[in-house]
C-alpha atoms as a PDB file:
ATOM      1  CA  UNK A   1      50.879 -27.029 -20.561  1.00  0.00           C
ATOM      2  CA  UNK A   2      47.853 -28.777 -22.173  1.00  0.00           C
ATOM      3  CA  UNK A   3      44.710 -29.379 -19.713  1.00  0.00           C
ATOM      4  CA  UNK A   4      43.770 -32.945 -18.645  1.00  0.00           C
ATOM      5  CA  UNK A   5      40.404 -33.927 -18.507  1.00  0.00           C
ATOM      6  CA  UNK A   6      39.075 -37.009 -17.653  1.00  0.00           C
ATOM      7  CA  UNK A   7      36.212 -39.272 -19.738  1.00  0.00           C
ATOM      8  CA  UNK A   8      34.300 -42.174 -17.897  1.00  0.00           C
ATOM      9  CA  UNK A   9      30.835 -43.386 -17.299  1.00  0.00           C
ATOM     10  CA  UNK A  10      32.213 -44.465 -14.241  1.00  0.00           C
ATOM     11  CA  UNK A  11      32.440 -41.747 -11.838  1.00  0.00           C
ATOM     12  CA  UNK A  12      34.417 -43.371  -9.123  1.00  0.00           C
ATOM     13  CA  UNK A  13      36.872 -44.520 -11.385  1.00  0.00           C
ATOM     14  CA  UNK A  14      37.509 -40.911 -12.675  1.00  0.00           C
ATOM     15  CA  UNK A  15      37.867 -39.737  -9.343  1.00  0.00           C
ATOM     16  CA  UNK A  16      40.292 -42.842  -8.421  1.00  0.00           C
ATOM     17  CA  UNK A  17      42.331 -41.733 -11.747  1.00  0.00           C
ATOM     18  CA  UNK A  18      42.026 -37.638 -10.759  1.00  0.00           C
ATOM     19  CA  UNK A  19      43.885 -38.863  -7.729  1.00  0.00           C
ATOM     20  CA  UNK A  20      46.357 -40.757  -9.497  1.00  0.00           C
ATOM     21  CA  UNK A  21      47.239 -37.803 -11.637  1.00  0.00           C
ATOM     22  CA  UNK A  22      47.097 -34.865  -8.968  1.00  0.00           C
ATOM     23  CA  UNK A  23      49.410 -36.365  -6.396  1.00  0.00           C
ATOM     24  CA  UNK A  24      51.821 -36.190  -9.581  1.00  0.00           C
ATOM     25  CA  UNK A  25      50.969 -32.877  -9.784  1.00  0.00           C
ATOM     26  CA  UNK A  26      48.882 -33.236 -12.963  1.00  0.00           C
ATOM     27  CA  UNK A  27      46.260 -30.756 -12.609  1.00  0.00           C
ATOM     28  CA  UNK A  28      42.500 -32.386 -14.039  1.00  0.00           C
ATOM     29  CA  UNK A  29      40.611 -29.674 -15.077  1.00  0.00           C
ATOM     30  CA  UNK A  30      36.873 -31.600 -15.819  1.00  0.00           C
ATOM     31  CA  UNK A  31      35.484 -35.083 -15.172  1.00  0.00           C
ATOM     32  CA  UNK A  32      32.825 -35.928 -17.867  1.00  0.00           C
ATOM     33  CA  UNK A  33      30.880 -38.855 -18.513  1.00  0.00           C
ATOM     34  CA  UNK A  34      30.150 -39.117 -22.347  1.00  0.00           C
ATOM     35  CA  UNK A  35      31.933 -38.436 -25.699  1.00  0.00           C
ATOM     36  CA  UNK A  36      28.991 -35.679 -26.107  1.00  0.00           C
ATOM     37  CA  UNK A  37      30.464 -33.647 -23.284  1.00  0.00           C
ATOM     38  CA  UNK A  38      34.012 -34.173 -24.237  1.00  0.00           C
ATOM     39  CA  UNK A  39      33.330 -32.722 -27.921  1.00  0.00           C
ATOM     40  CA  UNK A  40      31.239 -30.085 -26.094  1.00  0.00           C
ATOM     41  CA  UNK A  41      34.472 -28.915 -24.412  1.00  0.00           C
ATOM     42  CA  UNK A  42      36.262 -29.321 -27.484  1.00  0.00           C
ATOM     43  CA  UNK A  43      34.439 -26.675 -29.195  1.00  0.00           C
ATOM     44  CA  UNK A  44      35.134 -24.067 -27.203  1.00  0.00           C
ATOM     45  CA  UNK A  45      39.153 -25.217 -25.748  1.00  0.00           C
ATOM     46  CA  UNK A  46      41.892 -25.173 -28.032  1.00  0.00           C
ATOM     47  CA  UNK A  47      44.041 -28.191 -26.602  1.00  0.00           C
ATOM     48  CA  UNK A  48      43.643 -30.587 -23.985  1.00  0.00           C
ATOM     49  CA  UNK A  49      44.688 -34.671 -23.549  1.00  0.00           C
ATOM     50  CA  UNK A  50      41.782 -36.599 -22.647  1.00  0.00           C
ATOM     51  CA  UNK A  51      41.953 -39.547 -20.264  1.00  0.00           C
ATOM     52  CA  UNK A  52      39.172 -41.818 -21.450  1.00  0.00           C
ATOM     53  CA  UNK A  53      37.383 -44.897 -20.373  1.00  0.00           C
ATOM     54  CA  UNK A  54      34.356 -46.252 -21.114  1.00  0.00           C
ATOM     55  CA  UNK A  55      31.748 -43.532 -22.319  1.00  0.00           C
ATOM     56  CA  UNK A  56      27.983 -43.284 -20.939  1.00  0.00           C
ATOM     57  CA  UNK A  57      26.746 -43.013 -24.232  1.00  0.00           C
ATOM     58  CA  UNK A  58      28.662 -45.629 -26.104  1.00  0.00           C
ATOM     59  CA  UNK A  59      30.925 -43.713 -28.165  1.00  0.00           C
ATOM     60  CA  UNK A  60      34.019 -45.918 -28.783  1.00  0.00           C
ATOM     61  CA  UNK A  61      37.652 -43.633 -27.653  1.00  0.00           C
ATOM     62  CA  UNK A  62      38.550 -44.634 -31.200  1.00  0.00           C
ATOM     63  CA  UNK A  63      35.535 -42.152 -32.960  1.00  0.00           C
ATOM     64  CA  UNK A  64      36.354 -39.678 -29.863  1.00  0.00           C
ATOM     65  CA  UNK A  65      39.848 -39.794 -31.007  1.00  0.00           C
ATOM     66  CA  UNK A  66      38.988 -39.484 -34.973  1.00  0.00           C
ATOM     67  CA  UNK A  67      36.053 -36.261 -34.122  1.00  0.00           C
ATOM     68  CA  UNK A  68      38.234 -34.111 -31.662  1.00  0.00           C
ATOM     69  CA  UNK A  69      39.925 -31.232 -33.548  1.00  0.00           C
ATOM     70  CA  UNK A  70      43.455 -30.708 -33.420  1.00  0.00           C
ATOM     71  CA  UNK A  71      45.222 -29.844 -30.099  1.00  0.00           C
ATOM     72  CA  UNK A  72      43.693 -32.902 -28.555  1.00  0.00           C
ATOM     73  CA  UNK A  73      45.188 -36.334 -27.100  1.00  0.00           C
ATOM     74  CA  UNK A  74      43.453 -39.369 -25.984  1.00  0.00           C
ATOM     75  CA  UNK A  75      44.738 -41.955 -23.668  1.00  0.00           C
ATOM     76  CA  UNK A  76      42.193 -44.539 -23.908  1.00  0.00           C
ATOM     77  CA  UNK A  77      42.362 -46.822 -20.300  1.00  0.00           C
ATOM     78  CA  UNK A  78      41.450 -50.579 -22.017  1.00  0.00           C
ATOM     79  CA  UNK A  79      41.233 -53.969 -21.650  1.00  0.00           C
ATOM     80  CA  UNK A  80      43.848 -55.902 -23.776  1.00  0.00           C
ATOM     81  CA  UNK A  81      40.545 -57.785 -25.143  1.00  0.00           C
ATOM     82  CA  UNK A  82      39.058 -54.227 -25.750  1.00  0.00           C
ATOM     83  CA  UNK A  83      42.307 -52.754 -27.579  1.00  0.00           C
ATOM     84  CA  UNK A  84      41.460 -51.224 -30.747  1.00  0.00           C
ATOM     85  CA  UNK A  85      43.879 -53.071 -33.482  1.00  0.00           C
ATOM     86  CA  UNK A  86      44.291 -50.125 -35.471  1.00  0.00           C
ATOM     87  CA  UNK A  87      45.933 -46.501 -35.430  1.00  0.00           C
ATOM     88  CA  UNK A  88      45.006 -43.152 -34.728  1.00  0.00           C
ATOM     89  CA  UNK A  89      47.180 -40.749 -34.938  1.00  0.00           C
ATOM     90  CA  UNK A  90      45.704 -38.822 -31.306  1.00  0.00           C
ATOM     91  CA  UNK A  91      45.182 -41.556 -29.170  1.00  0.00           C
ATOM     92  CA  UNK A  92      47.596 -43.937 -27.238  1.00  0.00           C
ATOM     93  CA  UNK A  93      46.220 -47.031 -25.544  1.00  0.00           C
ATOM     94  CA  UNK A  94      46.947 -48.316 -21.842  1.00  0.00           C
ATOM     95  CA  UNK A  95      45.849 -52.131 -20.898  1.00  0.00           C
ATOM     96  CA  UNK A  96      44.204 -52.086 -17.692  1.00  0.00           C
ATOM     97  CA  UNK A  97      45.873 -52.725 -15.179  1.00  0.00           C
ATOM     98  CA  UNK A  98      47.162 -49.389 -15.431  1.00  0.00           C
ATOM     99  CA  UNK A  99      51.198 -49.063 -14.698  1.00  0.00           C
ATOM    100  CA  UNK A 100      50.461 -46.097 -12.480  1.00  0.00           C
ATOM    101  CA  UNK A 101      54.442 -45.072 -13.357  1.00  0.00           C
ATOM    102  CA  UNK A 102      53.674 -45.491 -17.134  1.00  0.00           C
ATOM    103  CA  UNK A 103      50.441 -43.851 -17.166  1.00  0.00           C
ATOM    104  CA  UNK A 104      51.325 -40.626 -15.407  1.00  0.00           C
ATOM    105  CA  UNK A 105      54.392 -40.552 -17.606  1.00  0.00           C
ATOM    106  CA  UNK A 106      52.175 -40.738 -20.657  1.00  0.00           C
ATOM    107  CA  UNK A 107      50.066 -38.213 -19.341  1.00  0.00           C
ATOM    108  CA  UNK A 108      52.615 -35.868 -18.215  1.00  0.00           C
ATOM    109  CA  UNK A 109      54.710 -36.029 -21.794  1.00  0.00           C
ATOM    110  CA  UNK A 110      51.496 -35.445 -23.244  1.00  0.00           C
ATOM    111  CA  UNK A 111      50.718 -32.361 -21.491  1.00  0.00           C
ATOM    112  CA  UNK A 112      53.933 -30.715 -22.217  1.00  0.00           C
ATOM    113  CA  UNK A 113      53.562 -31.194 -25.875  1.00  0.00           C
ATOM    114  CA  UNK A 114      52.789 -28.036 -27.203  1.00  0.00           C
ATOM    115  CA  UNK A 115      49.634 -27.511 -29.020  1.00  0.00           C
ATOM    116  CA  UNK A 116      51.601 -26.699 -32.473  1.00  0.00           C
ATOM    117  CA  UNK A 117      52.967 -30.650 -32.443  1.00  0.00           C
ATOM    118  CA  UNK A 118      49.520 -32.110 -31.738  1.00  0.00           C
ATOM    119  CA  UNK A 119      47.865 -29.816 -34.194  1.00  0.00           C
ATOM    120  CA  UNK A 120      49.480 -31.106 -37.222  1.00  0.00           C
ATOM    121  CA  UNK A 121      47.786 -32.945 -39.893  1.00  0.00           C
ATOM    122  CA  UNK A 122      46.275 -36.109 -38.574  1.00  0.00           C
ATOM    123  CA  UNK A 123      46.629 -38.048 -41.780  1.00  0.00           C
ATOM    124  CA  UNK A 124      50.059 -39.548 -42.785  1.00  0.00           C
ATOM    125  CA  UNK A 125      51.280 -39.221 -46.552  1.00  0.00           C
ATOM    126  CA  UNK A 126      51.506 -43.227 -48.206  1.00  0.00           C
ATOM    127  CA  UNK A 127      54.942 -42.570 -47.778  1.00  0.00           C
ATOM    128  CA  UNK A 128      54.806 -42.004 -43.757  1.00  0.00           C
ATOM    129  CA  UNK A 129      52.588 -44.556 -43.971  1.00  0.00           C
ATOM    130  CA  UNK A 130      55.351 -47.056 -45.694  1.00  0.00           C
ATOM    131  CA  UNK A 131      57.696 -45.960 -43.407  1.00  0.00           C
ATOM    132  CA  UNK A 132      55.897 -46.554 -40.344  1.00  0.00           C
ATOM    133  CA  UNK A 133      55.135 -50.441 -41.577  1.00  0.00           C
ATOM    134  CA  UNK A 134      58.490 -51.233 -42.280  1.00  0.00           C
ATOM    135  CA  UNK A 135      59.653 -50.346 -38.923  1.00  0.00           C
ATOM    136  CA  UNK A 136      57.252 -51.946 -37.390  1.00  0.00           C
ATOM    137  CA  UNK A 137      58.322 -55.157 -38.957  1.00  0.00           C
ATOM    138  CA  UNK A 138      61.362 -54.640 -38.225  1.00  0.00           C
ATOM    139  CA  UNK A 139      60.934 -55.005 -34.598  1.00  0.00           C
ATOM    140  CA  UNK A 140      58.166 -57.574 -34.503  1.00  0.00           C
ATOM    141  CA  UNK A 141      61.429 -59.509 -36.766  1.00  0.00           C
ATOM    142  CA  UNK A 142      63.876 -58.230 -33.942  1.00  0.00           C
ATOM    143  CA  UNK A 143      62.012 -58.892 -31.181  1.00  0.00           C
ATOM    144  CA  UNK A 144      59.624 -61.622 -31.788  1.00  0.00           C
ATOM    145  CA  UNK A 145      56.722 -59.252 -31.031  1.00  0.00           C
ATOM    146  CA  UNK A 146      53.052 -58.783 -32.598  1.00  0.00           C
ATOM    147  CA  UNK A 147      52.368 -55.275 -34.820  1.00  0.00           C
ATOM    148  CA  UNK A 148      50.741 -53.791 -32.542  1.00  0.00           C
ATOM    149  CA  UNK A 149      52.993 -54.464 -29.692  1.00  0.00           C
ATOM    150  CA  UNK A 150      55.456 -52.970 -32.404  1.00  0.00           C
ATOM    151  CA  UNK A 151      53.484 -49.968 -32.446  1.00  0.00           C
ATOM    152  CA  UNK A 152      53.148 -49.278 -28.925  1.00  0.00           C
ATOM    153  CA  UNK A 153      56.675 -49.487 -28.597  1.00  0.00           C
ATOM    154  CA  UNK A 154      57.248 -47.349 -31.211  1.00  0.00           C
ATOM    155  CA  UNK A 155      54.616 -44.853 -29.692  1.00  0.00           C
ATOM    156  CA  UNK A 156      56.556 -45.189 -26.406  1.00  0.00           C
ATOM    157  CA  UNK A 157      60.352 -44.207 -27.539  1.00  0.00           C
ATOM    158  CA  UNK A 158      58.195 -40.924 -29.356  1.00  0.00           C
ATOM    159  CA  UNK A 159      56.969 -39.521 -26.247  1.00  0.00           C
ATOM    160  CA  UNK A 160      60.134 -40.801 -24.283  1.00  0.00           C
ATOM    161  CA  UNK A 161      61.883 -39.222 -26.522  1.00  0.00           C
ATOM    162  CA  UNK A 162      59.626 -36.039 -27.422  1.00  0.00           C
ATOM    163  CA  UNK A 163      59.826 -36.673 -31.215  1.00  0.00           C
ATOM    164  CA  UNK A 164      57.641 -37.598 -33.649  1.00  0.00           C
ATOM    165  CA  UNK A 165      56.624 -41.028 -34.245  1.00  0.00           C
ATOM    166  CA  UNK A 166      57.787 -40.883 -37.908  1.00  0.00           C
ATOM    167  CA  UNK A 167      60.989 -39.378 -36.650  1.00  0.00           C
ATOM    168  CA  UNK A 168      61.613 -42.859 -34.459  1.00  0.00           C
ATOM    169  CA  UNK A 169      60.221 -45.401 -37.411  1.00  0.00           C
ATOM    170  CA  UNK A 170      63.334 -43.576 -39.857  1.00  0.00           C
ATOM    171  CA  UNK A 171      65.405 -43.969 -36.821  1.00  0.00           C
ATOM    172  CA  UNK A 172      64.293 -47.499 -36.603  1.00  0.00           C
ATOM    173  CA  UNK A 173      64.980 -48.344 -40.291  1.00  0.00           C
ATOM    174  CA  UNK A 174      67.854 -46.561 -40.086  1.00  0.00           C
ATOM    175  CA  UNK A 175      69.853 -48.973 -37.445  1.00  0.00           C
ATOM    176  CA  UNK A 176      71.110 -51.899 -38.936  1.00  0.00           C
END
């Protein structure tokens, strides 16, 4: 099991989501406050999902996400007029307010992943890429949802499902 640590300028707000994820019996191993001390840790841990809010020194989750080495997870706490509107391969967004069910099950499923999954090549092929857009259209056709709503939800059946996400777009384009 992967260690949790926890990323926020705001200390209080780490603590309050600490507690959120120890009386679910997720274990947070460090609290920092900037992206600096988060890639710190990374250099000397091989794995580890990082809950992240706002940074003290302004590093955007996205560029956290996009510098950590393989092995490591962010789920990046943000406003839904924050969200980032692209994709990154390590990082899964939750819109504050949190769904305390959702985000411990996030958390957890991330956790469990072993760090041979997460350490794969972060880049997908044109092809994965392809793949990933047409199933995505498919449900924003099904369901009458944005992309990145499409996205998400394809995000979500992955770790419900403890596959890979290109594993549920083929499924996806599959059906039908």
């Amino acid at each position: 099991m992967r260690d949790v640590i926890i990323a926020s300028a705001n200390r209080k707000s780490a603590e309050h989501i600490k507690s959120i994820l120890q009386r679910d019996l997720l274990f947070v191993s460090e609290i920092y406050q900037s992206g600096a001390e988060v890639l710190s840790y990374a250099s000397i841990r091989p794995d580890a999902v990082v809950v992240c809010g706002r940074l003290s020194d302004g590093l955007p989750a996205v560029s956290l996400a996009e510098t950590l080495p393989p092995g490591f997870d962010v789920v990046h706490l943000v406003s839904s007029s924050d969200a980032y509107q692209g994709f990154v391969s390590n990082m899964v967004e939750l819109t504050m307010p949190l769904d305390r069910l959702e985000f411990v099950s996030v958390v957890r499923t991330l956790t469990q992943l072993s760090s041979d999954i997460t350490s794969r090549k972060k880049t997908r092929s044109v092809e994965e890429n392809d793949i990933l857009t047409l199933a995505k259209r498919r449900l924003c056709e099904n369901y009458g949802i944005s992309e990145r709503e499409a996205h998400r939800k394809i995000q979500k059946m992955s770790m419900e499902q403890g596959v890979r996400l290109m594993d549920v777009a083929r499924k996806i384009l599959e059906e039908d």
